[in-house]
Protein backbone atom coordinates (compact mmCIF):
# COMPACT_ATOMS: atom_id res chain seq x y z
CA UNK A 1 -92.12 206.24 128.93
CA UNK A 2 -95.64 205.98 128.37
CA UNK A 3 -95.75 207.32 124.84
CA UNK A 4 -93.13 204.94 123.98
CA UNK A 5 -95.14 202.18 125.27
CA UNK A 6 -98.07 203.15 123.62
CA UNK A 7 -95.82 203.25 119.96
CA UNK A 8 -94.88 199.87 120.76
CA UNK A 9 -97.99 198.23 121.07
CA UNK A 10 -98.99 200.06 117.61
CA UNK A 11 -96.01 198.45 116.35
CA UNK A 12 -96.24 194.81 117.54
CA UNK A 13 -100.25 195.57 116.07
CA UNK A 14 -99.19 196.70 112.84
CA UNK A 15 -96.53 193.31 112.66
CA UNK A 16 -99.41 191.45 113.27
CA UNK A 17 -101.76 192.67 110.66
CA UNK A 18 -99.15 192.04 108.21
CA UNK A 19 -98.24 188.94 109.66
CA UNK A 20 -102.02 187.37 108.96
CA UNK A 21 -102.36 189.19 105.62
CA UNK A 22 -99.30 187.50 104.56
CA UNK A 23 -100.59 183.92 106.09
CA UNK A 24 -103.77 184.78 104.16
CA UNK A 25 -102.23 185.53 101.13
CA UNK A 26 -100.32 182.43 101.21
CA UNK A 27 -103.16 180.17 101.82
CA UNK A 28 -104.97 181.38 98.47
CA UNK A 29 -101.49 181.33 96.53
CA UNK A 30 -101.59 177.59 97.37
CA UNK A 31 -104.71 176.62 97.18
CA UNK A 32 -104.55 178.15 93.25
CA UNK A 33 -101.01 175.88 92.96
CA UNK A 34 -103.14 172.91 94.30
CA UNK A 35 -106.50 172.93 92.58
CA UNK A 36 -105.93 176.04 90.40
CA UNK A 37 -108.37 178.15 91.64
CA UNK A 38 -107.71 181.05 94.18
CA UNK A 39 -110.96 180.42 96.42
CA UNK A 40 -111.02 178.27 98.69
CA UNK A 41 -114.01 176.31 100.28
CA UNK A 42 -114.94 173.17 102.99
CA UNK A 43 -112.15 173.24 105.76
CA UNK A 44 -109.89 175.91 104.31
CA UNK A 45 -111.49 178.50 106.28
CA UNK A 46 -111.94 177.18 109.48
CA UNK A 47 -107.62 176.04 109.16
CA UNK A 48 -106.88 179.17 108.05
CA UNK A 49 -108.30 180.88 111.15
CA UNK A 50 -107.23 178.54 113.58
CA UNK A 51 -103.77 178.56 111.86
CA UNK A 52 -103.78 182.58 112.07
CA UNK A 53 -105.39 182.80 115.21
CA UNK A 54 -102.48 180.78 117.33
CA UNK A 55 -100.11 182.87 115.14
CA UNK A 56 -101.33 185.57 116.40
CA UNK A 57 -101.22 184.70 119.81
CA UNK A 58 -98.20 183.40 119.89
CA UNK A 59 -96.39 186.06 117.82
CA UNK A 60 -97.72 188.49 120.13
CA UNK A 61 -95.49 186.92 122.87
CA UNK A 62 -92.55 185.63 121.26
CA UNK A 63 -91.49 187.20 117.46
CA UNK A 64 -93.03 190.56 118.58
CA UNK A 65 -91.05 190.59 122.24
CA UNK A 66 -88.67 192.04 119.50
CA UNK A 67 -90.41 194.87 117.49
CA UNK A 68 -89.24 197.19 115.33
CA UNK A 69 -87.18 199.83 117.18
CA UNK A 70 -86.14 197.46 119.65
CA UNK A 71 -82.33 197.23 119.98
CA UNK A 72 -81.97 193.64 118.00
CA UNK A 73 -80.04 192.63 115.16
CA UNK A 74 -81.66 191.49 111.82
CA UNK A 75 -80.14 188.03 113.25
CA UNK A 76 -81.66 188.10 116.59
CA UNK A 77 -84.75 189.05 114.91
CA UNK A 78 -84.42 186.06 112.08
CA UNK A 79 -84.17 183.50 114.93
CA UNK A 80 -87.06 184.94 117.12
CA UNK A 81 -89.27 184.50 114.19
CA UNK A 82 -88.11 181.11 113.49
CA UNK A 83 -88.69 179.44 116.73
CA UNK A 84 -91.85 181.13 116.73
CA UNK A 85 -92.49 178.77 113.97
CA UNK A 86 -91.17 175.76 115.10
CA UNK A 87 -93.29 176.31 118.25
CA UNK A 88 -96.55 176.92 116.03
CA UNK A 89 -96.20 173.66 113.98
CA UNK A 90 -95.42 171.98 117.30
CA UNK A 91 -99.00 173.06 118.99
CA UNK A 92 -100.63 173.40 115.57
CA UNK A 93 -99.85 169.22 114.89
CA UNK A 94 -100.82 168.45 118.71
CA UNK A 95 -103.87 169.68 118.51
CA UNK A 96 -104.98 168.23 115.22
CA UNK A 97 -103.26 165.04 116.93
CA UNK A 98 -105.28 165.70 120.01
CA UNK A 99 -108.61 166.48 118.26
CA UNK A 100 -107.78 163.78 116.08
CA UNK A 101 -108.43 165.30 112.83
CA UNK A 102 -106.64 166.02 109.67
CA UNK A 103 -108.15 168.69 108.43
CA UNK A 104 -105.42 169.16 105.61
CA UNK A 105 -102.75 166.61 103.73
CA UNK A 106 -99.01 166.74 105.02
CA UNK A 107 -98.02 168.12 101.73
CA UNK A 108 -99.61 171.11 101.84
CA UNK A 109 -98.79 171.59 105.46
CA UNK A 110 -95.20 171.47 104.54
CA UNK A 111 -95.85 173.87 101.75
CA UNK A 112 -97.60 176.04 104.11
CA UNK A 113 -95.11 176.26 106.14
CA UNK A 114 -92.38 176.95 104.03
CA UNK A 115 -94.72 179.72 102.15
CA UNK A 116 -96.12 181.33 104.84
CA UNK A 117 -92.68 181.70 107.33
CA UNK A 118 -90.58 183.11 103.93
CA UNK A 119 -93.35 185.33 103.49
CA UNK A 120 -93.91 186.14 107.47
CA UNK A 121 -89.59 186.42 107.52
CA UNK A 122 -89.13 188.43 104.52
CA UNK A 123 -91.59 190.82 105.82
CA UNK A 124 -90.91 191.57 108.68
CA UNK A 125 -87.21 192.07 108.17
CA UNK A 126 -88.59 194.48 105.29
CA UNK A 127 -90.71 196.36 107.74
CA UNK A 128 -87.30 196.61 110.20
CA UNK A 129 -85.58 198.31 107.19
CA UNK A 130 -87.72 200.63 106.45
CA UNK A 131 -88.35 201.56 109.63
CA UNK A 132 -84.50 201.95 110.29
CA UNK A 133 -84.33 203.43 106.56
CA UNK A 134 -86.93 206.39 107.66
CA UNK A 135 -85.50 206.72 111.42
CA UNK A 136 -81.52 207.31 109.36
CA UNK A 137 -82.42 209.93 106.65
CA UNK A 138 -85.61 212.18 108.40
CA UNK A 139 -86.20 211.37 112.22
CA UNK A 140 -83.49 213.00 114.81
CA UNK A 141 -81.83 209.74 116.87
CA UNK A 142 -83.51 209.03 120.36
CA UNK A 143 -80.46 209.48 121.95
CA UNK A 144 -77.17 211.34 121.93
CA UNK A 145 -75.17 210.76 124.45
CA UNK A 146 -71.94 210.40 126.05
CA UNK A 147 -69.85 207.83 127.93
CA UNK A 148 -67.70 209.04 131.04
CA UNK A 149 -64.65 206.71 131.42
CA UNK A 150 -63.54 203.90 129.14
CA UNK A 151 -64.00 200.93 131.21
CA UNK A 152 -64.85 198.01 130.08
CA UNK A 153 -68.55 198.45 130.90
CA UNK A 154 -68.61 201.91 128.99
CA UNK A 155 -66.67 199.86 125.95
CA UNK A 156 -69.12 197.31 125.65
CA UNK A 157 -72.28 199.60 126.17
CA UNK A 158 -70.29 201.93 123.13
CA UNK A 159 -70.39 198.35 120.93
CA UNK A 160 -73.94 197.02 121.93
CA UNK A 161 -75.39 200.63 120.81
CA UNK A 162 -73.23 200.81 117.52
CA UNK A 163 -73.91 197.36 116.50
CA UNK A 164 -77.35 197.02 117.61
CA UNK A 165 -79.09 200.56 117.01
CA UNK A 166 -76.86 203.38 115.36
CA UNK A 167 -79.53 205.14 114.05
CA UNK A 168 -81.47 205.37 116.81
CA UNK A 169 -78.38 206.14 119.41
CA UNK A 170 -75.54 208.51 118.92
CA UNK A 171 -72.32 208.77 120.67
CA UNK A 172 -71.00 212.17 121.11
CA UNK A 173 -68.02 210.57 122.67
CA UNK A 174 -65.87 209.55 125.79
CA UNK A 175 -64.45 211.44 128.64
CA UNK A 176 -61.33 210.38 130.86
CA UNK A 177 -59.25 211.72 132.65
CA UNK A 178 -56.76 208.10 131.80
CA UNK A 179 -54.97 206.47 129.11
CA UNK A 180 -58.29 205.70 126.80
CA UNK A 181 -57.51 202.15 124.98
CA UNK A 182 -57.07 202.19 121.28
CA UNK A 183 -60.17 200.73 120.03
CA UNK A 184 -61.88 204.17 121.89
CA UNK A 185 -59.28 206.44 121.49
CA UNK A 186 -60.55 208.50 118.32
CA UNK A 187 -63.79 208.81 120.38
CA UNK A 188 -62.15 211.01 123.19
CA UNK A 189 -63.59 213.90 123.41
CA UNK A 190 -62.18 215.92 126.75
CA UNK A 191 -61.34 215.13 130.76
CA UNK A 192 -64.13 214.65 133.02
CA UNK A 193 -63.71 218.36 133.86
CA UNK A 194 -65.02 219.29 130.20
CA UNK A 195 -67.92 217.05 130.35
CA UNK A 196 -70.47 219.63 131.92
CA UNK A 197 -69.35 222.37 128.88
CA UNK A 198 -69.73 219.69 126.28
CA UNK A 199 -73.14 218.57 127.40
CA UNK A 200 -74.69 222.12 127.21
CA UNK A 201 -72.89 222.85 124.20
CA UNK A 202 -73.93 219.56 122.33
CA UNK A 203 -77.52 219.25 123.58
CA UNK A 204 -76.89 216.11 125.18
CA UNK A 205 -79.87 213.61 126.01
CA UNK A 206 -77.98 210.92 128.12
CA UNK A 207 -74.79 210.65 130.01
CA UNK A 208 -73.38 207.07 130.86
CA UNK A 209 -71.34 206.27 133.67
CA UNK A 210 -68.59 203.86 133.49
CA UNK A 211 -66.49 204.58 136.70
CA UNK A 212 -66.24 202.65 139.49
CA UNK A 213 -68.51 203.12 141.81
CA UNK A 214 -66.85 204.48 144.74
CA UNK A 215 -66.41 207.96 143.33
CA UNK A 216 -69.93 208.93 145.31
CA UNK A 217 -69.68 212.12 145.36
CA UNK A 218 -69.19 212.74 141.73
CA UNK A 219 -72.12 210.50 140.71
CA UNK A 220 -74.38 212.85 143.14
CA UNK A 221 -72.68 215.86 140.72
CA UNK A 222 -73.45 214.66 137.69
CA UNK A 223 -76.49 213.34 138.79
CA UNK A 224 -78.05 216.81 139.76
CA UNK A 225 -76.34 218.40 137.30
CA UNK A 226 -78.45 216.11 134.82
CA UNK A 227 -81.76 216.87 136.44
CA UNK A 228 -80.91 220.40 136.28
CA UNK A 229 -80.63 219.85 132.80
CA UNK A 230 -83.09 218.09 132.30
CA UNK A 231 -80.32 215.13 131.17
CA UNK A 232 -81.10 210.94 131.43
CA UNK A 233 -78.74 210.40 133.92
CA UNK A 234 -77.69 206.08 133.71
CA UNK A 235 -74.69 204.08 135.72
CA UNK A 236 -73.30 201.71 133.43
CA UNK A 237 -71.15 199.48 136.71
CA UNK A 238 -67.51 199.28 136.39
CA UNK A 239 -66.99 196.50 139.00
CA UNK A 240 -63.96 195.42 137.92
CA UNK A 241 -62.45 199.30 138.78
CA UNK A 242 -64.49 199.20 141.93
CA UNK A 243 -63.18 195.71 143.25
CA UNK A 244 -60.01 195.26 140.74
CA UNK A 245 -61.10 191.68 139.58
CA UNK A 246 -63.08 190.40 136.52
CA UNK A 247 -66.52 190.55 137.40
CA UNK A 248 -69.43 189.00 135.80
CA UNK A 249 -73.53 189.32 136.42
CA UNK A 250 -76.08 187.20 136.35
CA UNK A 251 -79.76 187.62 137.53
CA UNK A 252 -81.17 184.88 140.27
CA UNK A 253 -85.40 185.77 140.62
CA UNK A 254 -84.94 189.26 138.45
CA UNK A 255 -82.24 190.20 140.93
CA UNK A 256 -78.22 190.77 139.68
CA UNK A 257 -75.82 188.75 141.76
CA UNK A 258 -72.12 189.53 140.89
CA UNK A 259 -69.23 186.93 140.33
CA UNK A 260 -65.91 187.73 140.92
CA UNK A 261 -64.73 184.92 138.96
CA UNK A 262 -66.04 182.38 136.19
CA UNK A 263 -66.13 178.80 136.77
CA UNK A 264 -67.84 176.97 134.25
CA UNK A 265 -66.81 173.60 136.02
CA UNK A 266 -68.74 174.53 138.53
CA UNK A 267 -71.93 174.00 137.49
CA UNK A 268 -73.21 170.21 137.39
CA UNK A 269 -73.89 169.25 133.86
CA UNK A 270 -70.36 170.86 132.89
CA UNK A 271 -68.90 168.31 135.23
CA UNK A 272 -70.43 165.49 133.81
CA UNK A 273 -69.22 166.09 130.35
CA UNK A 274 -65.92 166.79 131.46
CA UNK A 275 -66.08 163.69 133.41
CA UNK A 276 -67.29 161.78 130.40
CA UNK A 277 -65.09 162.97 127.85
CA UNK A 278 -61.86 162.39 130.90
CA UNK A 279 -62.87 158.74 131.09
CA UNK A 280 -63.55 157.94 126.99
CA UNK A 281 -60.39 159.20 125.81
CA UNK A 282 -58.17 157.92 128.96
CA UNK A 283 -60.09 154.42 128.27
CA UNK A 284 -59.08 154.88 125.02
CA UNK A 285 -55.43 155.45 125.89
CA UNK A 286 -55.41 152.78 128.57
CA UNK A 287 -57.12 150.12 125.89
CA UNK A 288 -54.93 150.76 122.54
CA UNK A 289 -51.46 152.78 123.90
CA UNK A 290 -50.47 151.25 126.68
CA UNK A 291 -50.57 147.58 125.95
CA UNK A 292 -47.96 148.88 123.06
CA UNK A 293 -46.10 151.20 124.66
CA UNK A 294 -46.04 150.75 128.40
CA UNK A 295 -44.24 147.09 128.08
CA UNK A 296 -41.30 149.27 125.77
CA UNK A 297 -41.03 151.83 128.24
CA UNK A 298 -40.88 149.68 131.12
CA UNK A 299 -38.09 147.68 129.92
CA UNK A 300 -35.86 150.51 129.31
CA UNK A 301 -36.18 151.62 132.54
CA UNK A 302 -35.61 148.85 133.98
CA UNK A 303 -32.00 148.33 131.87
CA UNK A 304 -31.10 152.03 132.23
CA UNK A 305 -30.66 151.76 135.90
CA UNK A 306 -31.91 150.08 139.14
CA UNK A 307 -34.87 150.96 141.09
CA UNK A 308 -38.79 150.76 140.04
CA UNK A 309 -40.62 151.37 137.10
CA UNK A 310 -43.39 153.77 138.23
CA UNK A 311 -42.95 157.14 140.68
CA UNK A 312 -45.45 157.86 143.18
CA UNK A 313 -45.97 160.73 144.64
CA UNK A 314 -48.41 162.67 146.65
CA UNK A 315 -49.83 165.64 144.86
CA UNK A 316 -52.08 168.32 145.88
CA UNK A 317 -55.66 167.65 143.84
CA UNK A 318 -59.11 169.73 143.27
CA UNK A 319 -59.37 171.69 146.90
CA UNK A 320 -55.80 170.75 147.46
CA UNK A 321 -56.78 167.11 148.62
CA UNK A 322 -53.71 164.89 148.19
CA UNK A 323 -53.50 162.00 145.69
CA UNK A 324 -51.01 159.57 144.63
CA UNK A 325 -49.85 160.94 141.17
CA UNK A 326 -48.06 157.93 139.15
CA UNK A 327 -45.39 158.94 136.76
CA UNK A 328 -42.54 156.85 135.26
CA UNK A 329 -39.50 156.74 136.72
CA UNK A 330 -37.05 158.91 135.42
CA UNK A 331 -34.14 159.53 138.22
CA UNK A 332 -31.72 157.34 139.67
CA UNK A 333 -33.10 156.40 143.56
CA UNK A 334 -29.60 156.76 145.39
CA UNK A 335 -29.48 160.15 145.06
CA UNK A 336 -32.79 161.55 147.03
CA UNK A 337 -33.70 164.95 146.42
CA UNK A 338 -37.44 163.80 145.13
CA UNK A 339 -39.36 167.31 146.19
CA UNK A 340 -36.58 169.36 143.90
CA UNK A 341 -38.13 170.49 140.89
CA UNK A 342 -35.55 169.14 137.82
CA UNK A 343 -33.30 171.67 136.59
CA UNK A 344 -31.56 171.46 133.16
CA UNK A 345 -28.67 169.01 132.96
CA UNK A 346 -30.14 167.49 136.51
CA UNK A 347 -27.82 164.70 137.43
CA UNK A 348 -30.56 163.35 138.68
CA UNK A 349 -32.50 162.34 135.62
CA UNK A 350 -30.94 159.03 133.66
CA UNK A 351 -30.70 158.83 129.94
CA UNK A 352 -33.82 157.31 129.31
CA UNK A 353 -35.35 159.37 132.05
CA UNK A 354 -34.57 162.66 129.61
CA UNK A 355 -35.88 160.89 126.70
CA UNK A 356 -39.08 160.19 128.58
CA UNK A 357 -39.25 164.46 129.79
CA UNK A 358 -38.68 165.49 126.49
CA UNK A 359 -41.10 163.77 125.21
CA UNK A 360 -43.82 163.87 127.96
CA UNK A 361 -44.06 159.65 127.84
CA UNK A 362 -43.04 159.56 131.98
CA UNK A 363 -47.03 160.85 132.27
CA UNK A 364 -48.25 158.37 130.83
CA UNK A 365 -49.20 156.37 133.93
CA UNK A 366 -51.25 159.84 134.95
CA UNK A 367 -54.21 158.12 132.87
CA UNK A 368 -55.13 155.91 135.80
CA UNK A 369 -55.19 158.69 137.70
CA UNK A 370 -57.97 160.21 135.55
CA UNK A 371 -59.81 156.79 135.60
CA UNK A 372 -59.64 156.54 139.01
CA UNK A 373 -61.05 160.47 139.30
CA UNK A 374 -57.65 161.56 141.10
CA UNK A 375 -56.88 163.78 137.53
CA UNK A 376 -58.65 165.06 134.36
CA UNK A 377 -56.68 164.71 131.26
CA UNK A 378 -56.89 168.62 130.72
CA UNK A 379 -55.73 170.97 133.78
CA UNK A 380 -54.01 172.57 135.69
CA UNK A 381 -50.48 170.32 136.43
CA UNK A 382 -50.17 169.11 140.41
CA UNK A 383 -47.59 171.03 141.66
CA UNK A 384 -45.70 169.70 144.62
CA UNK A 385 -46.55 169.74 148.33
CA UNK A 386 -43.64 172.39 148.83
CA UNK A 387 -44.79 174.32 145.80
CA UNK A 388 -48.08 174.69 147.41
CA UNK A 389 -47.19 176.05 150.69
CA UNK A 390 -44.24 178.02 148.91
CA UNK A 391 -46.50 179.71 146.52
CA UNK A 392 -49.50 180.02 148.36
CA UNK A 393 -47.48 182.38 150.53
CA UNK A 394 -46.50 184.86 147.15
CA UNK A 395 -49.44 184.58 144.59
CA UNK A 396 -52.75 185.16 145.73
CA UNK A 397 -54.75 183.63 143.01
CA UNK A 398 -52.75 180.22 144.01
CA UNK A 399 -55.58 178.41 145.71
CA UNK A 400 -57.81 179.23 142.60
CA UNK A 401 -56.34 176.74 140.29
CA UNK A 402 -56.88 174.38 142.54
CA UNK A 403 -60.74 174.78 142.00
CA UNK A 404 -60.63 172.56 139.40
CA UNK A 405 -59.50 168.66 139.21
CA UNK A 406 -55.50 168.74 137.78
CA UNK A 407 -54.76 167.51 134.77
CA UNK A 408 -52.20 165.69 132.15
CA UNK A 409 -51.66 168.42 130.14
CA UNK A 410 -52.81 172.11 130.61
CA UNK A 411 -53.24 175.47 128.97
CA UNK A 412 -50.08 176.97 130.66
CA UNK A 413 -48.04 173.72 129.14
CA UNK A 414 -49.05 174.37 125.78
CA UNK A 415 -48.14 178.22 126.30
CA UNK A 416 -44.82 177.00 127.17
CA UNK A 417 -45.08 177.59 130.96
CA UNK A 418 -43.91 174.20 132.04
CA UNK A 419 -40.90 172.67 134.23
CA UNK A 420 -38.43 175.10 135.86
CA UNK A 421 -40.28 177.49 137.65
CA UNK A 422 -37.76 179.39 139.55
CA UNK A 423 -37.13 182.35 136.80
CA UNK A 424 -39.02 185.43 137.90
CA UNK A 425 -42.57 185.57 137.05
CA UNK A 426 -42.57 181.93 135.97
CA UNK A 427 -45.14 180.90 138.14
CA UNK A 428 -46.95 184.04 138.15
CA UNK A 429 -47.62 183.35 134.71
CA UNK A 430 -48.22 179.57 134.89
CA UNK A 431 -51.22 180.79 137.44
CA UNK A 432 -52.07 183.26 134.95
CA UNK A 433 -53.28 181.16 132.42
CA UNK A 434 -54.14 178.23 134.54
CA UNK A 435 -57.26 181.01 135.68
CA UNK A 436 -57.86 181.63 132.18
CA UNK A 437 -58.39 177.97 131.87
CA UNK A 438 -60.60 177.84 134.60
CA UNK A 439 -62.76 180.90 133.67
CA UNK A 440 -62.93 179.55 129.70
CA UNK A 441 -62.99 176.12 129.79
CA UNK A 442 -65.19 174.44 127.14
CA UNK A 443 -64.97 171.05 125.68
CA UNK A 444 -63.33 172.37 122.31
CA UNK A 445 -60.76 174.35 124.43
CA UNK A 446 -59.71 170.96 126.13
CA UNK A 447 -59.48 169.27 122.55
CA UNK A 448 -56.97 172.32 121.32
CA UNK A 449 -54.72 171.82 124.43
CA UNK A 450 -54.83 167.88 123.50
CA UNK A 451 -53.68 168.49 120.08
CA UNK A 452 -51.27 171.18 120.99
CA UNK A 453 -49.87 168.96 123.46
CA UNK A 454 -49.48 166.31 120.86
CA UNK A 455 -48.00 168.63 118.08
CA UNK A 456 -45.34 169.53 121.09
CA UNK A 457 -44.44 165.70 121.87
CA UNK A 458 -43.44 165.12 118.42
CA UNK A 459 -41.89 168.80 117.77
CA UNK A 460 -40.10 169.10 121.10
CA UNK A 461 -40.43 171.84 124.39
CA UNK A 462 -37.16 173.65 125.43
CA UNK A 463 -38.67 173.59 128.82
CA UNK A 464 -39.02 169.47 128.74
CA UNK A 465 -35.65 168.25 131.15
């Protein structure tokens, strides 16, 4: 550990030689483009070793916190090196602001710039390659090692490695004792049992493991059977075996803390532009649609069969807190029945009524609803009262789509999970990807389920009666 430590700090030294020899270099390139001579007198100097110096400093933090055998992609190392920049012509035009001088004209800082960061960029990512070039064709990899199990975590580790350092980190291969999935399935090498012979056979420097974590006893054998062989021994956690649900990590103070589940509406500023967006486009709807439309609609109703022109009904919301959901009416009101989900050919529903199904139009009132904060326009759907309690009962993810304000339209919908639920596994999977709303939701996911839900209106659902 120490000798690596000590190669790194060569490394980040020998980047930052470069680095300034480069700067220099560009400095005299431009000062011959400018006056057309390559010294350069007065200010020049003292610029160019302020301008190196807080490159230096700064580099030494930031562009070089990613050096040359660290596991980064030319990419990651491209942007590194470019906010590095930014940052340095940031503090470099403060201070002269500060100081107020102006040492040099804004041309040539421009040109500077753009000189010396190709120059700085191109380097370094030439350094990187033949660093990587020498490491692939003469020097032995750091590591050869070997995943146990083909969990997720043991997948993932397999991809970071392979994308990020190949040279530097070779896989020997996978052991399980289960089904391996296809993307890892050429990379099988044995069961667990066969892992010990392979090891000493292969002259193995690491050995991952991606098991959950409650095999203890078999971590405490393969950990002393790695010290005994004088083997890295690292845990690569496979929570999602050890507790059976996704699982994701973040660090709080340097320290890991471990979500079962995603919620990206759960966090504040995610709220507010969910909020936003739910109260643009449903003031957009309210303002331009419904003065057109509404008036239309109404009337039918109203000569397709007696009774009122809105439905309300109480819905369970966000924490299952009840709201008034609006709809337009769309049964006759003699004939009850009003927490019965509509089945196909429902005698129930009037003619208009299955117009205004089919084509989604009896929701339309459901935009109040978002003004007034009851609904967003993309969610889950409210389910009924008896739903709730019914389901609650068989599904135990339920309650989690309920995390989230309900909406007009939703992911299931547009998957073709809506309506009739009472086919086997129907609401299983409407849950399904209501949590796989709830654990992805972005802005652009909520536009795609507002244009799919559009494209269906005007192509049609089976499921709409």
């Amino acid at each position: 550990m120490v000798l690596y430590a000590r190669r790194t700090q060569v490394n980040q030294l020998l980047l930052l030689i470069v680095d300034v020899l480069l700067i220099f270099g560009s400095f005299r390139l431009i000062n011959y483009i400018q006056r057309g001579d390559w010294e350069f007198a007065g200010d020049y100097p003292m610029f160019f070793a302020i301008f190196a110096l807080l490159w230096w400093i700064l580099a030494g933090q930031f562009a070089s916190s990613v050096p040359l055998n660290r596991l980064a992609t030319y990419g990651e190392k491209l942007w590194s090196l470019i906010r590095t920049l930014l940052l340095h012509a940031v503090l470099l035009t403060a201070g002269l602001l500060v100081l107020q001088k102006r040492l040099l004209p804004m041309r040539y800082l421009l040109l500077l710039y753009c000189m010396a960061g190709t120059a700085v960029v191109i380097g370094r990512l030439f350094m990187t390659f033949l660093y990587r070039t020498y490491r692939y064709r003469f020097a032995r990899p750091h590591s050869r090692f070997v995943i146990v199990g083909t969990s997720r975590s043991g997948r993932e580790l397999h991809s970071f490695l392979t994308v990020h350092d190949p040279l530097a980190n070779q896989c020997l291969g996978f052991f399980t004792d289960t089904q391996a999935p296809e993307d890892v399935k050429s990379l099988v090498r044995g069961r667990v049992s066969e892992l010990k012979e392979f090891c000493l056979k292969e002259q193995v420097d690491e050995i991952y493991f991606a098991l959950p974590l409650n095999q203890t006893e078999f971590i405490q054998e393969l950990s002393s059977f790695a010290d005994a062989n004088f083997i890295a021994f690292r845990i690569v956690p496979d929570f999602e075996g050890t507790l059976h649900e996704g699982v994701n990590m973040h660090y709080h103070s340097g320290g890991p803390i471990l979500t079962v589940r995603r919620n990206p509406l759960g966090m504040r500023p995610n709220q507010i532009a969910k909020r936003m967006f739910d109260l643009a486009f449903s003031g957009f709807v309210i303002a331009t649609i419904f003065p057109v439309v509404l008036p239309v609609l109404a009337l039918l109703i109203k000569l397709d069969s007696p009774g009122p022109i809105f439905f309300k009904q109480m819905r369970p919301g966000k924490h299952n807190k009840l709201f008034p959901c609006f709809k337009l009416r769309t049964m006759r009101t003699d004939l009850g029945g009003t927490e019965l989900q509509a089945t196909k050919g429902d005698a129930r529903v009037t003619r208009v009524g299955r117009f205004l199904r089919a084509s989604s139009l009896d929701e339309l009132p459901q935009f109040f609803n978002v003004w007034l904060g009851h609904m967003s326009v993309v969610g889950p759907r409210p389910n009924m009262v008896s739903q709730l309690e019914e389901y609650s009962k068989h599904i135990s993810t339920y309650a989690q789509r309920h995390v989230v304000t309900p909406g007009i339209t939703g992911y299931a919908q547009v998957n073709g999970y809506r309506g009739e639920t009472r086919a086997e596994g129907a609401m299983e999977k409407r849950v399904e990807y209501d949590l796989k709303y709830v654990e992805n939701w972005s802005l652009l996911l909520d536009v795609q389920i507002i244009g799919k839900t559009v494209w269906n209106m005007i192509a049609g659902e089976k499921n709409a009666y």
